[in-house]
Protein backbone atom coordinates (compact mmCIF):
# COMPACT_ATOMS: atom_id res chain seq x y z
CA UNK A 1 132.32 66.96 105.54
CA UNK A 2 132.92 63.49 104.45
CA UNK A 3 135.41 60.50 106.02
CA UNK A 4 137.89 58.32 104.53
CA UNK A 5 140.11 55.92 105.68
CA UNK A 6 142.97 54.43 104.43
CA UNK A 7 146.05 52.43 104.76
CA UNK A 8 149.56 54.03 104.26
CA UNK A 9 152.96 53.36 104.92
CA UNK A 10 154.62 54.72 108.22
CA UNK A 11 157.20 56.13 106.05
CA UNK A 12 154.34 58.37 104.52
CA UNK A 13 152.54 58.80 107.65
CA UNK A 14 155.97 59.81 108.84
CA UNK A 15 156.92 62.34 105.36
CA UNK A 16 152.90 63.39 105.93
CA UNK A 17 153.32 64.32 109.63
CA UNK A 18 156.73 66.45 108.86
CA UNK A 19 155.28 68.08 105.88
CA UNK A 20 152.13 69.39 107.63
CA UNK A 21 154.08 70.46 110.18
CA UNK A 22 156.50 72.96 108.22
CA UNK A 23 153.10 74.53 107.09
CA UNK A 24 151.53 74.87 110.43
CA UNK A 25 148.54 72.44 109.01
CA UNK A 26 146.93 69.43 109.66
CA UNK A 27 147.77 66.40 108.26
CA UNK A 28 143.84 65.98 106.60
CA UNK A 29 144.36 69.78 105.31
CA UNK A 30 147.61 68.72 103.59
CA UNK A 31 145.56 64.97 102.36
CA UNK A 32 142.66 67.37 101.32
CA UNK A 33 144.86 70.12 99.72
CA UNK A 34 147.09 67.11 97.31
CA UNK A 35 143.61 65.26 96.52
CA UNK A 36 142.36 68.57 95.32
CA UNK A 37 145.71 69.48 93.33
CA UNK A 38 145.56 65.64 91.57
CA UNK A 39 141.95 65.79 90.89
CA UNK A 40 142.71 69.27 89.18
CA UNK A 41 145.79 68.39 87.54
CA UNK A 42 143.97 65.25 85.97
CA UNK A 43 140.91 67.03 84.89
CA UNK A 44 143.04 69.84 83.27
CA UNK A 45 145.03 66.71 81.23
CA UNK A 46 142.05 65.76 80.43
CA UNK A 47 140.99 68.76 78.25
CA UNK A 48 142.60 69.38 75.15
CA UNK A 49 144.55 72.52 74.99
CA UNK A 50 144.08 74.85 72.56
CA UNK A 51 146.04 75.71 69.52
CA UNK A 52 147.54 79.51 71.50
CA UNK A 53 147.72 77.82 74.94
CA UNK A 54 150.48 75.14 72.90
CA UNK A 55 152.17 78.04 71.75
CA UNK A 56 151.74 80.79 74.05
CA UNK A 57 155.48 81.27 74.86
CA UNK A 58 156.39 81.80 71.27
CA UNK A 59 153.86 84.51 70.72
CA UNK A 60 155.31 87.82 70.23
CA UNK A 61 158.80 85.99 69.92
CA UNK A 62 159.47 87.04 66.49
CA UNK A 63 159.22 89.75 64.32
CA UNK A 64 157.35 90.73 61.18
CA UNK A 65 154.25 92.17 59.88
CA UNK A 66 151.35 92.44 62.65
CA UNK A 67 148.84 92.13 59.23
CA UNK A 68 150.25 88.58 58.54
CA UNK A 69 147.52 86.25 59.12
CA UNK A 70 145.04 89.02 57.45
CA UNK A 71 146.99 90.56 54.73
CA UNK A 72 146.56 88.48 51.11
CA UNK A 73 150.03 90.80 50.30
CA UNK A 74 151.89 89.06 52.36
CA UNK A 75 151.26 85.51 50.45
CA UNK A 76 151.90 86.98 46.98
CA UNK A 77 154.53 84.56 45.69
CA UNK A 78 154.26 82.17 48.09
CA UNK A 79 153.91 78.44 47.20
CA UNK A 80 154.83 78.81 43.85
């Protein structure tokens, strides 16, 4: 495993020290763990989401024919 050092405030050493401690962790667990989450986080925002993944929450939120998007019925009249 790899070292790093790095200057922080006392106020975060401090807010670092406490937080660790209501887990039961280390301190370098808790740096590793949020490095990992940001790295994550910023690689997911980095990847366009998909059309279903923008509108997951409103699928199966209304009702109608489950043939819509395949059914040429269900256009007749539409658009005119």
């Amino acid at each position: 495993m790899g070292t790093i050092s790095l200057k922080i405030p006392e106020t975060l050493v401090a807010e670092l020290a406490a937080a660790a401690s209501r887990r039961g962790v280390s301190k370098s667990v808790l740096v590793r763990e949020a490095i990992r989450s940001f790295l994550l986080a910023e690689e997911a925002s980095a990847r366009p989401e998909s059309a279903l993944s923008q509108v997951a929450d409103l699928v199966g939120a209304f009702s109608g024919p489950a043939d819509l998007s395949a059914a040429r019925k269900h256009m007749d009249g539409f658009g005119e």
